[in-house]
C-alpha atoms as a PDB file:
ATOM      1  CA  UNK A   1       0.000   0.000   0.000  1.00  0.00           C
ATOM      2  CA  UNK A   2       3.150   2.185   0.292  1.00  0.00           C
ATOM      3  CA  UNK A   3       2.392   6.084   1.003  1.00  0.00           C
ATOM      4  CA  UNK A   4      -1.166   5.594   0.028  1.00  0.00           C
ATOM      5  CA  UNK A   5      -3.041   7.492   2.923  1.00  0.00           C
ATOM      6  CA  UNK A   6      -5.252   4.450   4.917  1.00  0.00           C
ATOM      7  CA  UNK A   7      -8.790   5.108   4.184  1.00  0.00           C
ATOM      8  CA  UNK A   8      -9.831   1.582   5.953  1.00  0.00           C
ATOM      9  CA  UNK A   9     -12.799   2.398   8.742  1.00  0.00           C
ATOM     10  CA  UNK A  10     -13.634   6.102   6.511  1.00  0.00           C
ATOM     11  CA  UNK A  11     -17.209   6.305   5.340  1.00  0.00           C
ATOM     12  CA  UNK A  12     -18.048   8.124   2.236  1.00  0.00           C
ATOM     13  CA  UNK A  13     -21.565   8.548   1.115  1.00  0.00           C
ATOM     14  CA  UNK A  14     -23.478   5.065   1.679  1.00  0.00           C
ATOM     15  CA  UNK A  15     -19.855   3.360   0.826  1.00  0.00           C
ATOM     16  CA  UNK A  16     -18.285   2.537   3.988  1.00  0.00           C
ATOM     17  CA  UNK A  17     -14.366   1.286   3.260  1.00  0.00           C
ATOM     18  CA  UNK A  18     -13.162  -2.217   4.629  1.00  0.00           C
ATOM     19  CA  UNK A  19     -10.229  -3.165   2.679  1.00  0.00           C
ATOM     20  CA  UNK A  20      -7.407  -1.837   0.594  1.00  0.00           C
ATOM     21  CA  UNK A  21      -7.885  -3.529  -2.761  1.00  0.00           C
ATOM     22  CA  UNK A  22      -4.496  -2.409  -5.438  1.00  0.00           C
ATOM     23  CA  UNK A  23      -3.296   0.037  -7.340  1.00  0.00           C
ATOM     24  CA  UNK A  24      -3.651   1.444 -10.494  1.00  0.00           C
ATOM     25  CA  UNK A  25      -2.201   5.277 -10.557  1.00  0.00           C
ATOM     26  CA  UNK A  26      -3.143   5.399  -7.157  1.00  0.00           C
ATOM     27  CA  UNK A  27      -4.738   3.452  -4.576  1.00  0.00           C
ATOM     28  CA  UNK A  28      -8.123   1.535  -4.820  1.00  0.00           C
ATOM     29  CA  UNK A  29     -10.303   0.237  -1.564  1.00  0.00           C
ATOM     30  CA  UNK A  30     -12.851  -2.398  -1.218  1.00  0.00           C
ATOM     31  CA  UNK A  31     -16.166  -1.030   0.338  1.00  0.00           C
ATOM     32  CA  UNK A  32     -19.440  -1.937   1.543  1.00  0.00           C
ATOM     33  CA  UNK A  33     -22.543  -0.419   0.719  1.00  0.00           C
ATOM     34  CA  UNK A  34     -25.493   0.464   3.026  1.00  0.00           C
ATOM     35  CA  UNK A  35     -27.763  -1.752   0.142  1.00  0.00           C
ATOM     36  CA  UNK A  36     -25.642  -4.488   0.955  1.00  0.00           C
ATOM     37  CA  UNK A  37     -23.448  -4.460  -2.498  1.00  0.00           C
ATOM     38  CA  UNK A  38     -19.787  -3.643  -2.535  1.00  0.00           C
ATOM     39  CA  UNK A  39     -17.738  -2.039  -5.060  1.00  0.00           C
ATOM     40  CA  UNK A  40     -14.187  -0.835  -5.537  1.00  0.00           C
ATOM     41  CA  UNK A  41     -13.469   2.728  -6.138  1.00  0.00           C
ATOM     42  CA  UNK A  42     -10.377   5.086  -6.211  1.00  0.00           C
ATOM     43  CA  UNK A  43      -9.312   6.805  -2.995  1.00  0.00           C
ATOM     44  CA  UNK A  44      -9.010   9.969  -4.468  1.00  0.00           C
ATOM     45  CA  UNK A  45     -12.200   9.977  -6.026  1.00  0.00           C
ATOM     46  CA  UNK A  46     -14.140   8.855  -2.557  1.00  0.00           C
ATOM     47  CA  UNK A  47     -12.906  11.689  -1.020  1.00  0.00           C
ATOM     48  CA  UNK A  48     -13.310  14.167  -3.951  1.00  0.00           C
ATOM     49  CA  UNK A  49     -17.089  12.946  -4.017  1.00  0.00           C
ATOM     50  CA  UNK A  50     -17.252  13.442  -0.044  1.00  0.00           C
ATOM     51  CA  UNK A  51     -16.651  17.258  -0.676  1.00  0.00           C
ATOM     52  CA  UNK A  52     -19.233  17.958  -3.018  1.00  0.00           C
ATOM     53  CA  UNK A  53     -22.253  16.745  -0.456  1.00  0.00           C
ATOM     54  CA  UNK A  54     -24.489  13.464   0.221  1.00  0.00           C
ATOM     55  CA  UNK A  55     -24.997  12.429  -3.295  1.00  0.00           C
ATOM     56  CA  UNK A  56     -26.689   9.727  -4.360  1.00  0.00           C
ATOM     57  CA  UNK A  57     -24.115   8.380  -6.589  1.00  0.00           C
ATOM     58  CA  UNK A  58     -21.505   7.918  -4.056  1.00  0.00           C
ATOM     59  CA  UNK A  59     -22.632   4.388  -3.521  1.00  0.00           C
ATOM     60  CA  UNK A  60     -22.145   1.010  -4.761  1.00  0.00           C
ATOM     61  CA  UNK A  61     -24.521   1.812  -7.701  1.00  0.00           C
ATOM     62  CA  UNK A  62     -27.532   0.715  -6.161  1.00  0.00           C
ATOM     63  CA  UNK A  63     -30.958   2.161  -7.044  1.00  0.00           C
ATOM     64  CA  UNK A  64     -33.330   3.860  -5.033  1.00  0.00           C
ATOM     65  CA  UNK A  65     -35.857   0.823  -5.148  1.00  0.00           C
ATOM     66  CA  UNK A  66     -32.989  -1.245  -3.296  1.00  0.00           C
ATOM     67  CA  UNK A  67     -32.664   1.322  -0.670  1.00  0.00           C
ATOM     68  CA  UNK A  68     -34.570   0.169   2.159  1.00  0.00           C
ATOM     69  CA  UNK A  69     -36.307   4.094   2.847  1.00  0.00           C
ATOM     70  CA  UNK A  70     -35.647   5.345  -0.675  1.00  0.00           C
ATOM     71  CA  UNK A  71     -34.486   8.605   1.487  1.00  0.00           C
ATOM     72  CA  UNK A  72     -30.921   9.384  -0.058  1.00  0.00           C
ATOM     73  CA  UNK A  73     -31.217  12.630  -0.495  1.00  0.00           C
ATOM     74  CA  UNK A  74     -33.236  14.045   2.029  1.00  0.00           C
ATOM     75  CA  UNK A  75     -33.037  15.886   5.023  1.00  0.00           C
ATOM     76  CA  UNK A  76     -33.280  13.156   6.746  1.00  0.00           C
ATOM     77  CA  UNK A  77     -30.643  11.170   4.883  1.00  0.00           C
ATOM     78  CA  UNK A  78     -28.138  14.849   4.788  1.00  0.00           C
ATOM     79  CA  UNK A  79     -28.796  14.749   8.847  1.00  0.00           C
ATOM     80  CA  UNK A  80     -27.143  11.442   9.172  1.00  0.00           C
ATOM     81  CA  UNK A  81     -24.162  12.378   6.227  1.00  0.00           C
ATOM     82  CA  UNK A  82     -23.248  15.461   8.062  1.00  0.00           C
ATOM     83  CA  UNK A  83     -22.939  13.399  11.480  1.00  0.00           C
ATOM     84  CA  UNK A  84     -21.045  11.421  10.198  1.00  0.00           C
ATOM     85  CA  UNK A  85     -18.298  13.796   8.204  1.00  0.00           C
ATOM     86  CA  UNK A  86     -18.006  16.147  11.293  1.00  0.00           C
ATOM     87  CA  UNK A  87     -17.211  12.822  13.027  1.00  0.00           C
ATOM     88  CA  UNK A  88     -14.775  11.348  10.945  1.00  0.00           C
ATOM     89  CA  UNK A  89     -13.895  13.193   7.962  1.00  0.00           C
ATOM     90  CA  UNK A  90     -10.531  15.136   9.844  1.00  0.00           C
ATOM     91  CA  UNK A  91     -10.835  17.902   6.474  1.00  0.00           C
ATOM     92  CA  UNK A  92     -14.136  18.879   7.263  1.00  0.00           C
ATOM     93  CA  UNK A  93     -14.993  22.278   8.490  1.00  0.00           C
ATOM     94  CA  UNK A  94     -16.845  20.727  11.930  1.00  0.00           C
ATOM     95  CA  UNK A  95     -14.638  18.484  12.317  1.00  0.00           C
ATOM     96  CA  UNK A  96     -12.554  20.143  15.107  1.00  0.00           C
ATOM     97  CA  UNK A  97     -15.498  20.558  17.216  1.00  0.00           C
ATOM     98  CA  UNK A  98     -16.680  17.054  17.202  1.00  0.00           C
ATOM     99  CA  UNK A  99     -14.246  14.455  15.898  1.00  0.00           C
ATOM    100  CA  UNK A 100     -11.351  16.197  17.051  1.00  0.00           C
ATOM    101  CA  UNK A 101     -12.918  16.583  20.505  1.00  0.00           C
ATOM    102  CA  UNK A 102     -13.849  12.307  20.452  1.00  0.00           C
ATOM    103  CA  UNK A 103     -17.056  12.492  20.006  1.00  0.00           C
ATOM    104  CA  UNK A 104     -18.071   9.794  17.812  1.00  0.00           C
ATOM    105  CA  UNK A 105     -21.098   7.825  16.156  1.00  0.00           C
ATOM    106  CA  UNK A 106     -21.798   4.454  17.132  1.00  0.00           C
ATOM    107  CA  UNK A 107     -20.739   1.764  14.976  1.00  0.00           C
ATOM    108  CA  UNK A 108     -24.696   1.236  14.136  1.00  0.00           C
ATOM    109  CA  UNK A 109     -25.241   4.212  12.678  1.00  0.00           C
ATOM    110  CA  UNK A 110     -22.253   5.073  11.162  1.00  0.00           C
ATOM    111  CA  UNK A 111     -22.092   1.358   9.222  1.00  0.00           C
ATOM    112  CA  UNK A 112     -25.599   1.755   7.848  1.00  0.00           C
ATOM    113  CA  UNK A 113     -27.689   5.308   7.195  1.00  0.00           C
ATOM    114  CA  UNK A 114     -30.697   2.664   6.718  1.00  0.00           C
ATOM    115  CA  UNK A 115     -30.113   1.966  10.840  1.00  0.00           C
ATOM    116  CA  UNK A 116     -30.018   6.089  11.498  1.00  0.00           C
ATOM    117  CA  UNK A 117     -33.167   6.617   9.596  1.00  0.00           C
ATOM    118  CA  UNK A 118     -35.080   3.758  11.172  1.00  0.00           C
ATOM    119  CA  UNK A 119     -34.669   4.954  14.469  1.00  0.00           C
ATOM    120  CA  UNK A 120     -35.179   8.852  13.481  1.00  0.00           C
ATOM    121  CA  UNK A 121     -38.095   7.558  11.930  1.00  0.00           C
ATOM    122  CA  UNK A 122     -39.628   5.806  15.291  1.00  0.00           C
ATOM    123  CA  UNK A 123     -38.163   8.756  17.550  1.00  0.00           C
ATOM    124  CA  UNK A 124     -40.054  11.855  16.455  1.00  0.00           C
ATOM    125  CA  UNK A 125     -38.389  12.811  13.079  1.00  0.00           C
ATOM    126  CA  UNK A 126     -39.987  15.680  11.759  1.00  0.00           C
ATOM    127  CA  UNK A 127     -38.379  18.196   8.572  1.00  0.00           C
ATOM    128  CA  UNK A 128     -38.639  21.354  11.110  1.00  0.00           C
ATOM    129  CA  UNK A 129     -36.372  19.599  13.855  1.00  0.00           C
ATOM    130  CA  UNK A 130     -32.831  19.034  14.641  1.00  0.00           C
ATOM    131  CA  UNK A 131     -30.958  16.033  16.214  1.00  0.00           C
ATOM    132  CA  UNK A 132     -29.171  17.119  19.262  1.00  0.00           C
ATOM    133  CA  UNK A 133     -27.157  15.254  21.663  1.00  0.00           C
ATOM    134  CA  UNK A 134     -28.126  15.473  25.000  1.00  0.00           C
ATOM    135  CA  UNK A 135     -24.670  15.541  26.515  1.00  0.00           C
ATOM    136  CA  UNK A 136     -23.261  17.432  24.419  1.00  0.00           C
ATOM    137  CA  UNK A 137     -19.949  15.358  25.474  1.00  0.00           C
ATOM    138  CA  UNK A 138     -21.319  12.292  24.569  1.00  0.00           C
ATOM    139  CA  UNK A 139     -21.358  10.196  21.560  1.00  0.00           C
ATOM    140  CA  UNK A 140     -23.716  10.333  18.537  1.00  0.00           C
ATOM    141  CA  UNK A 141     -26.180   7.261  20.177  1.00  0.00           C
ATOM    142  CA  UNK A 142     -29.710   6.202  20.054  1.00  0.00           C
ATOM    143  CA  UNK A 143     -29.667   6.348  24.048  1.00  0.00           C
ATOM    144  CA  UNK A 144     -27.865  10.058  23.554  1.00  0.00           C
ATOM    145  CA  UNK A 145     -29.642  11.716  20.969  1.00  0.00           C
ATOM    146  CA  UNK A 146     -33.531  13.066  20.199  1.00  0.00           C
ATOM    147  CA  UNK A 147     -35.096  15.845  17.642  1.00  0.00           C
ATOM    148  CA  UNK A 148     -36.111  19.352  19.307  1.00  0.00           C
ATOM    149  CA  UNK A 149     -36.243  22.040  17.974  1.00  0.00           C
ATOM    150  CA  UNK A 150     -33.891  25.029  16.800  1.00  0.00           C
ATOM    151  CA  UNK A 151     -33.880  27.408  20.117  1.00  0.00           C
ATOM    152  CA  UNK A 152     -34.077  23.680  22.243  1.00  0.00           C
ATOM    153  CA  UNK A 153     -30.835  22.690  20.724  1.00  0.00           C
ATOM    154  CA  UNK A 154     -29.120  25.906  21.509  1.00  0.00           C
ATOM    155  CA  UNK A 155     -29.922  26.278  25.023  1.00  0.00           C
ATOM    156  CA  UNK A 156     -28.866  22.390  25.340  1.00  0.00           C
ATOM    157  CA  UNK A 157     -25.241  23.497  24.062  1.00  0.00           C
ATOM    158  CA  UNK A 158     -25.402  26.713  26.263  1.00  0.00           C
ATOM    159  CA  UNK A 159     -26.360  24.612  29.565  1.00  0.00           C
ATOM    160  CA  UNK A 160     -23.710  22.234  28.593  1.00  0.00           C
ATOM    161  CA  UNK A 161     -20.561  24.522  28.385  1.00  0.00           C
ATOM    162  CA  UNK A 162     -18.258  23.523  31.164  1.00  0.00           C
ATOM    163  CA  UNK A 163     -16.390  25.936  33.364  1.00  0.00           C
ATOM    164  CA  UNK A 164     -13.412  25.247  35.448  1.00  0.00           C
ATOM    165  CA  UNK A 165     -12.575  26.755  38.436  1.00  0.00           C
ATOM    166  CA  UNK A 166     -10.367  26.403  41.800  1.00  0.00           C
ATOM    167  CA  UNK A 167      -9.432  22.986  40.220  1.00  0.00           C
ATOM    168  CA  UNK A 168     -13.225  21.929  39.198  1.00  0.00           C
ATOM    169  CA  UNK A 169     -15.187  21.278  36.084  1.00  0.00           C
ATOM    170  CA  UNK A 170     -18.390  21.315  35.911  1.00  0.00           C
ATOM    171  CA  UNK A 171     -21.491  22.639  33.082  1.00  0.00           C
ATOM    172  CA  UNK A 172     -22.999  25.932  33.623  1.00  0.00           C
ATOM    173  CA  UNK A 173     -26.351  24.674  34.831  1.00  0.00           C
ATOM    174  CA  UNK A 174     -24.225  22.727  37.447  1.00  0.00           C
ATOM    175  CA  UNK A 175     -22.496  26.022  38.518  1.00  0.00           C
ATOM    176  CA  UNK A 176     -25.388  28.028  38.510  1.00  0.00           C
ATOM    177  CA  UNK A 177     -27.244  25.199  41.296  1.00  0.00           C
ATOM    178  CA  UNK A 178     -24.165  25.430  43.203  1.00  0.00           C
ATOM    179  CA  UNK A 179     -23.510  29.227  43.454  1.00  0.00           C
ATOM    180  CA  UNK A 180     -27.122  30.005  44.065  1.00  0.00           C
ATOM    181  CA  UNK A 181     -27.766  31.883  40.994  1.00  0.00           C
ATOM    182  CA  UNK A 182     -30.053  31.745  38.095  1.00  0.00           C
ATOM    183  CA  UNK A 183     -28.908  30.212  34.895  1.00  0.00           C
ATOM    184  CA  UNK A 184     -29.828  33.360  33.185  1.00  0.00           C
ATOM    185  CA  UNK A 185     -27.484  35.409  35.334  1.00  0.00           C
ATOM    186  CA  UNK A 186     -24.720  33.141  34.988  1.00  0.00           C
ATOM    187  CA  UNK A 187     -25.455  32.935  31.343  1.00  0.00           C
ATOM    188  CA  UNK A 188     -25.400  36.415  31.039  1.00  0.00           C
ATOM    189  CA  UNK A 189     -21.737  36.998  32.229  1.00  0.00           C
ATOM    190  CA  UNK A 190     -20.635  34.951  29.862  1.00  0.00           C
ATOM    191  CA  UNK A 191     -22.108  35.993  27.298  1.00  0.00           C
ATOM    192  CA  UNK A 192     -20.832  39.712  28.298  1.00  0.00           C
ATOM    193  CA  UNK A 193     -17.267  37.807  28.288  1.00  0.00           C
ATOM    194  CA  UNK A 194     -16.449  38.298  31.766  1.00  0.00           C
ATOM    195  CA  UNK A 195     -12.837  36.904  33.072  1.00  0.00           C
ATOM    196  CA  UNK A 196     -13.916  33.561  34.943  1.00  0.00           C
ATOM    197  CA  UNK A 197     -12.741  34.826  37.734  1.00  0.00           C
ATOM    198  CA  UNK A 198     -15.161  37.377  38.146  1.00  0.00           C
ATOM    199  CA  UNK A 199     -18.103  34.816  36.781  1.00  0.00           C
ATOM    200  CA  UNK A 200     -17.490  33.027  40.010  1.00  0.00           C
ATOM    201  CA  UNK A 201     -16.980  35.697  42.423  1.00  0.00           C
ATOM    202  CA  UNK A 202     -19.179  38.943  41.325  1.00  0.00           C
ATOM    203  CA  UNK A 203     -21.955  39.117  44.453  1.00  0.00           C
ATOM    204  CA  UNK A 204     -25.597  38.572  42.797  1.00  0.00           C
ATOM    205  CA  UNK A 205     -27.338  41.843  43.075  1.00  0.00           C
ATOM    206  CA  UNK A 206     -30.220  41.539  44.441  1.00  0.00           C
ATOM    207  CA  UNK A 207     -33.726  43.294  43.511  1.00  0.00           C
ATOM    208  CA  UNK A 208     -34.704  45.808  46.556  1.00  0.00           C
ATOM    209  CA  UNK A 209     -38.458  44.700  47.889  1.00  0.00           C
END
């Protein structure tokens, strides 16, 4: 395989690479398809066709009336592509905040979109919602993850920012419980970009009766 850059584990579209297979002016890989089909294909052109979005034709060749949901394509289908990149794919622009960081997607989900939609499907899946991890430390899960959504989502990765101080981490809605002040006010200094020093140590005015 020489200096050809090991795309084994990397999934691309509904092609999800097993196995070097040769090379021909550059490396080829063995992969599996979500239908069930495999197919060989170029490693540069996998990752050329992961750049240009969730098309359909990055797969074994299958047609939509061997998909099992007949969903490539869709929001649905883009929500579980763009999991999976900002997971795995170390080039993409999420990628820092997410792969980089460890969080991953569970081996279920990230072998088979068919699995992802299935469960999205019987878990309240609806176009004006977005999937959100509850901890927003955790993995990408079927135990860890729901649709909410827009402003839900937002507060979830506002609630979950983690502080450290004297020598402690904890999440802002964990501080806030322990300092005896609302989340709002807490939320608020940060926001304003206060030093953490004074987040933890500014007195809480309090309203005159």
């Amino acid at each position: 395989m020489s200096a050809a850059i090991d795309l084994t584990g990397q999934r691309f579209g509904r092609l999800l690479v097993v196995a070097y297979s040769h090379s021909n002016n550059g490396a080829f890989w063995r992969c599996r398809c979500d239908c069930g089909g495999e197919a060989v294909r170029r490693g540069a052109d996998l990752r050329r066709a992961l750049t240009r979005g969730p098309a359909q034709t990055v797969s074994c060749g299958c047609t939509p009336a061997r998909q099992t949901h007949g969903l490539t394509g869709t929001r649905l289908y883009r929500a579980w592509y763009n999991m999976v990149v900002r997971c795995t794919y170390p080039d993409g622009k999420n990628y820092a905040n997410y792969g980089k960081r460890g969080i991953k997607v569970c081996d279920e989900w990230l072998n088979s979109s068919d699995a992802f939609m299935t469960w999205a499907l019987a878990h309240g899946y609806a176009d004006d919602l977005e999937l959100d991890r509850i901890d927003n430390d955790g993995d990408y899960t079927p135990t860890n993850c729901r649709f909410v959504t827009r402003e839900v989502q937002v507060n979830n990765r506002r609630c979950t920012r983690r502080l450290t101080w004297n020598g402690r981490t904890m999440d802002v809605r964990e501080w806030a419980a322990e300092l005896g002040v609302s989340l709002d006010a807490l939320q608020l200094r940060i926001t304003r970009g206060w030093p953490v020093e004074r987040i933890f140590t500014q007195p809480v005015r309090r309203s005159p009766r």
